[in-house]
C-alpha atoms as a PDB file:
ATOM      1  CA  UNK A   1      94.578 126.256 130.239  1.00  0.00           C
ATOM      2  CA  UNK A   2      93.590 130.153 130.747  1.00  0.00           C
ATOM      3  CA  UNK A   3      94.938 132.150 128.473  1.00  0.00           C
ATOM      4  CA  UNK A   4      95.512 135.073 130.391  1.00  0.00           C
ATOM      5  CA  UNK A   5      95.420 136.188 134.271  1.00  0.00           C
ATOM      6  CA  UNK A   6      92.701 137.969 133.552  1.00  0.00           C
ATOM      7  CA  UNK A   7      90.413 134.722 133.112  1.00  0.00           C
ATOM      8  CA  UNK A   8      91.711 133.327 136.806  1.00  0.00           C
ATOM      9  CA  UNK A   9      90.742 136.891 138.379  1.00  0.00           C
ATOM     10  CA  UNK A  10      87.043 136.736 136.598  1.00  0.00           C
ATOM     11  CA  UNK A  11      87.125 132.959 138.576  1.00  0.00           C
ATOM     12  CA  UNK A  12      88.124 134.497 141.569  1.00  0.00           C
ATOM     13  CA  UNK A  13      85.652 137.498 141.585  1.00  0.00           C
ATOM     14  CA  UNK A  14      82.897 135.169 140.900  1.00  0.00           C
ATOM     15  CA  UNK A  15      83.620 132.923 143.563  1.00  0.00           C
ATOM     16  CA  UNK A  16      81.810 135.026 146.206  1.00  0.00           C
ATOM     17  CA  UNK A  17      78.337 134.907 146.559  1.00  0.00           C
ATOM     18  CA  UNK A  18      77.597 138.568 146.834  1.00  0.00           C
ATOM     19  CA  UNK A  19      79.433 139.179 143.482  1.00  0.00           C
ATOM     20  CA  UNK A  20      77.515 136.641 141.945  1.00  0.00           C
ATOM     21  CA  UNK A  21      74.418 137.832 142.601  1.00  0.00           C
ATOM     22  CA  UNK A  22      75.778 141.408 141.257  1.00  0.00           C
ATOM     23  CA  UNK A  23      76.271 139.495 138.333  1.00  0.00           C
ATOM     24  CA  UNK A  24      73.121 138.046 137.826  1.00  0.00           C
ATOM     25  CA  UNK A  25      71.332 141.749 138.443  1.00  0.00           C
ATOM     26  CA  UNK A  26      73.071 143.670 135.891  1.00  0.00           C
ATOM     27  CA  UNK A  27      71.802 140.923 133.098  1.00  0.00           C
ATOM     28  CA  UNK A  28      69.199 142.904 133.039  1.00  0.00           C
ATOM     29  CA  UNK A  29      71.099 146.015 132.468  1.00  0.00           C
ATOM     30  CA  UNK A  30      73.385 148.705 134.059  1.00  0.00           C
ATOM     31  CA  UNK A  31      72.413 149.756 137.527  1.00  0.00           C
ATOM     32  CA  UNK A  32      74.025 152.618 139.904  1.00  0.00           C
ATOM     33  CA  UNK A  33      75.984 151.539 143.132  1.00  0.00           C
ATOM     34  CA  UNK A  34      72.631 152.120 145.109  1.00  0.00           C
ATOM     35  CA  UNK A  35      70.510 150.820 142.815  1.00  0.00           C
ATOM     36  CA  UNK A  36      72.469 147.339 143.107  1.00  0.00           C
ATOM     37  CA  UNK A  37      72.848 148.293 147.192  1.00  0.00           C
ATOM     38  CA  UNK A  38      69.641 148.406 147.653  1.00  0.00           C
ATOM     39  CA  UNK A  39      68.395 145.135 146.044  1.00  0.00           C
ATOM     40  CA  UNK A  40      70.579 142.797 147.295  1.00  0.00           C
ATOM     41  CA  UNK A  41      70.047 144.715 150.788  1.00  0.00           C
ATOM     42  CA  UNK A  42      73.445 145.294 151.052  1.00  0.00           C
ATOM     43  CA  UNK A  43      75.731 148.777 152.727  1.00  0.00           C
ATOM     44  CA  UNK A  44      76.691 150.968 149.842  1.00  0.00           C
ATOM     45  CA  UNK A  45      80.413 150.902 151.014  1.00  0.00           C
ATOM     46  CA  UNK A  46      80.008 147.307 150.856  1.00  0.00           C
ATOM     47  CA  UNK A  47      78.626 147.179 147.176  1.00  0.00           C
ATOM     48  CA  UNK A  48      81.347 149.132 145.990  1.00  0.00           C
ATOM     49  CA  UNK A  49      84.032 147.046 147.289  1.00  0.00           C
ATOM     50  CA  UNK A  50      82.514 144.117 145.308  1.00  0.00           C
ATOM     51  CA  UNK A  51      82.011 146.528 142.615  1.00  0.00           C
ATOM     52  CA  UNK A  52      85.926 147.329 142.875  1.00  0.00           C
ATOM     53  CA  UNK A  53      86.655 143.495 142.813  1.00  0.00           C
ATOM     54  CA  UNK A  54      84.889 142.565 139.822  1.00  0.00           C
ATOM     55  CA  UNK A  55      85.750 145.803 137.974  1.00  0.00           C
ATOM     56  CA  UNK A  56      89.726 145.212 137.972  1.00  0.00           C
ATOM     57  CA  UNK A  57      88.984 141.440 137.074  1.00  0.00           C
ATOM     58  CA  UNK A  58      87.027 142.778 134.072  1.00  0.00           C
ATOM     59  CA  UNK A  59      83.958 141.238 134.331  1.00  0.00           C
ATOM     60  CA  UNK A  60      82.220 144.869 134.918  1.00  0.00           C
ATOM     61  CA  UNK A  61      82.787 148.709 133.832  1.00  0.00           C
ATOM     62  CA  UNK A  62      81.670 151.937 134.827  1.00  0.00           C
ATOM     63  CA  UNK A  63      80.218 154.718 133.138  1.00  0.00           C
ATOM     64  CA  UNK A  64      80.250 157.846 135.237  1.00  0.00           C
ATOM     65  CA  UNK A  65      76.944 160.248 134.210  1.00  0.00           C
ATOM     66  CA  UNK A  66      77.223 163.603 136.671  1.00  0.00           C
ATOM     67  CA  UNK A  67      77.816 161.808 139.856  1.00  0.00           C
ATOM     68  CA  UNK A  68      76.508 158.267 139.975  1.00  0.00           C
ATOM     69  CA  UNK A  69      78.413 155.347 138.271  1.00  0.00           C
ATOM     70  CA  UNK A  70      76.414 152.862 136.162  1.00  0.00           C
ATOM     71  CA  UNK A  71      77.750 149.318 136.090  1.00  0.00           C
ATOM     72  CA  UNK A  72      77.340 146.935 133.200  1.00  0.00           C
ATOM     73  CA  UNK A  73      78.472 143.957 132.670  1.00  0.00           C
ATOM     74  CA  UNK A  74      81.513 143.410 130.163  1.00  0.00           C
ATOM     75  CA  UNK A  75      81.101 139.872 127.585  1.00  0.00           C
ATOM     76  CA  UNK A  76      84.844 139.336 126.980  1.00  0.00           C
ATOM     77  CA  UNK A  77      85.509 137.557 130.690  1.00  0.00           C
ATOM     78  CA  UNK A  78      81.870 135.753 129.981  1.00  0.00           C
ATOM     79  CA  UNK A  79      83.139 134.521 126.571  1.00  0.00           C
ATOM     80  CA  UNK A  80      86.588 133.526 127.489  1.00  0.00           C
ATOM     81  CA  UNK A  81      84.993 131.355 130.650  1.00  0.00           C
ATOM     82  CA  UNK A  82      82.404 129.986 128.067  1.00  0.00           C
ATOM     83  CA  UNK A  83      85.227 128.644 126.064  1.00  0.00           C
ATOM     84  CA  UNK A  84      87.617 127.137 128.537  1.00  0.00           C
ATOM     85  CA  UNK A  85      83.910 125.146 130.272  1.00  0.00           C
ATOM     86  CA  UNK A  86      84.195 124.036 126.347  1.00  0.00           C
ATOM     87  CA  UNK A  87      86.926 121.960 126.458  1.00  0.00           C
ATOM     88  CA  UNK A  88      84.602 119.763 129.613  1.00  0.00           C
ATOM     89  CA  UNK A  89      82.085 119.108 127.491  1.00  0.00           C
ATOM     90  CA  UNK A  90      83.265 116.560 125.554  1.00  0.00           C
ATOM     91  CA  UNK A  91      84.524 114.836 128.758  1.00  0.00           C
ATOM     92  CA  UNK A  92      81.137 114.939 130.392  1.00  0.00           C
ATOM     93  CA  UNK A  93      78.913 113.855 126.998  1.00  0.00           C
ATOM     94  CA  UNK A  94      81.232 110.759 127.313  1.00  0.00           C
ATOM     95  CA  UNK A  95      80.887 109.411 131.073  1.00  0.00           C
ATOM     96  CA  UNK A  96      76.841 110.301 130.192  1.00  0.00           C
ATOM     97  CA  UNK A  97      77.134 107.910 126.888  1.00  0.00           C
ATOM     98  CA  UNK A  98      79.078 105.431 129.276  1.00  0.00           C
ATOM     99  CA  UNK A  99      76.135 105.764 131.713  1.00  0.00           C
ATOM    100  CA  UNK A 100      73.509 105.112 129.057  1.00  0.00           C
ATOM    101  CA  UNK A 101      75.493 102.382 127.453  1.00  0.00           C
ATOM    102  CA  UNK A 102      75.219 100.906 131.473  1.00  0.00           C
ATOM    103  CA  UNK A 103      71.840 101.720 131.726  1.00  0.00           C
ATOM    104  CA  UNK A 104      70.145 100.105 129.067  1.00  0.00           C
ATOM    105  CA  UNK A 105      73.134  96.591 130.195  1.00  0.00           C
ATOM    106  CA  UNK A 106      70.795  96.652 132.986  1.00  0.00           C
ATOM    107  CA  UNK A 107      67.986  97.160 131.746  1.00  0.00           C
ATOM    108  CA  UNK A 108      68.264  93.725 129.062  1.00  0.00           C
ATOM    109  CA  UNK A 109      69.684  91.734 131.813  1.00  0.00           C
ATOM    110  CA  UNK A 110      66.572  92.519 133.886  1.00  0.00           C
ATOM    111  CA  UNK A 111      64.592  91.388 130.824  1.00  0.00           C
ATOM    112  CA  UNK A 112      63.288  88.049 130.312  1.00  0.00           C
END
């Protein structure tokens, strides 16, 4: 279970592919509003919007420097997703033992 609203806002921000890919460009670092506008080929007004989206979900903040914005990416949301995908793991290592355990059943019955 999420801890907070916070986490089910980060999941909803994420969910659209333009945020996403906002996402994936400021791993590399903080980038202006055009900076991030022009490399996903997107309209500036547009890029903000997103910007806006995944700013008051947290995942993002803004660092104003004489009039541009920088955007970086925030951990906190990152590490609080990180640990509720956690609590799958242990779920999915089992039906992947229960498919080896098939596996090598076929595999001996095929055997002589």
């Amino acid at each position: 279970m999420f801890k907070s609203g916070m986490d089910i806002m980060a999941l909803s921000a994420l969910a659209e592919p333009n945020r996403i890919n906002i996402v994936q460009l400021l791993r590399d670092g903080p980038l202006t509003v055009g900076e991030i506008a022009e490399r996903l080929e997107l309209s500036q007004p547009k890029t903000s919007k997103h910007l806006k989206v995944l700013r008051e979900s947290g995942i993002v903040e803004a660092r104003i420097d004489a009039n541009r914005r920088f955007y970086r990416l925030r951990p906190e949301p990152f590490l609080a997703l990180d640990n509720w995908l956690h609590s799958f793991r242990h779920m999915m290592e089992d039906r992947l033992d229960n498919l080896d355990d098939y596996l090598h059943q076929l595999q001996n019955k095929k055997e002589p």
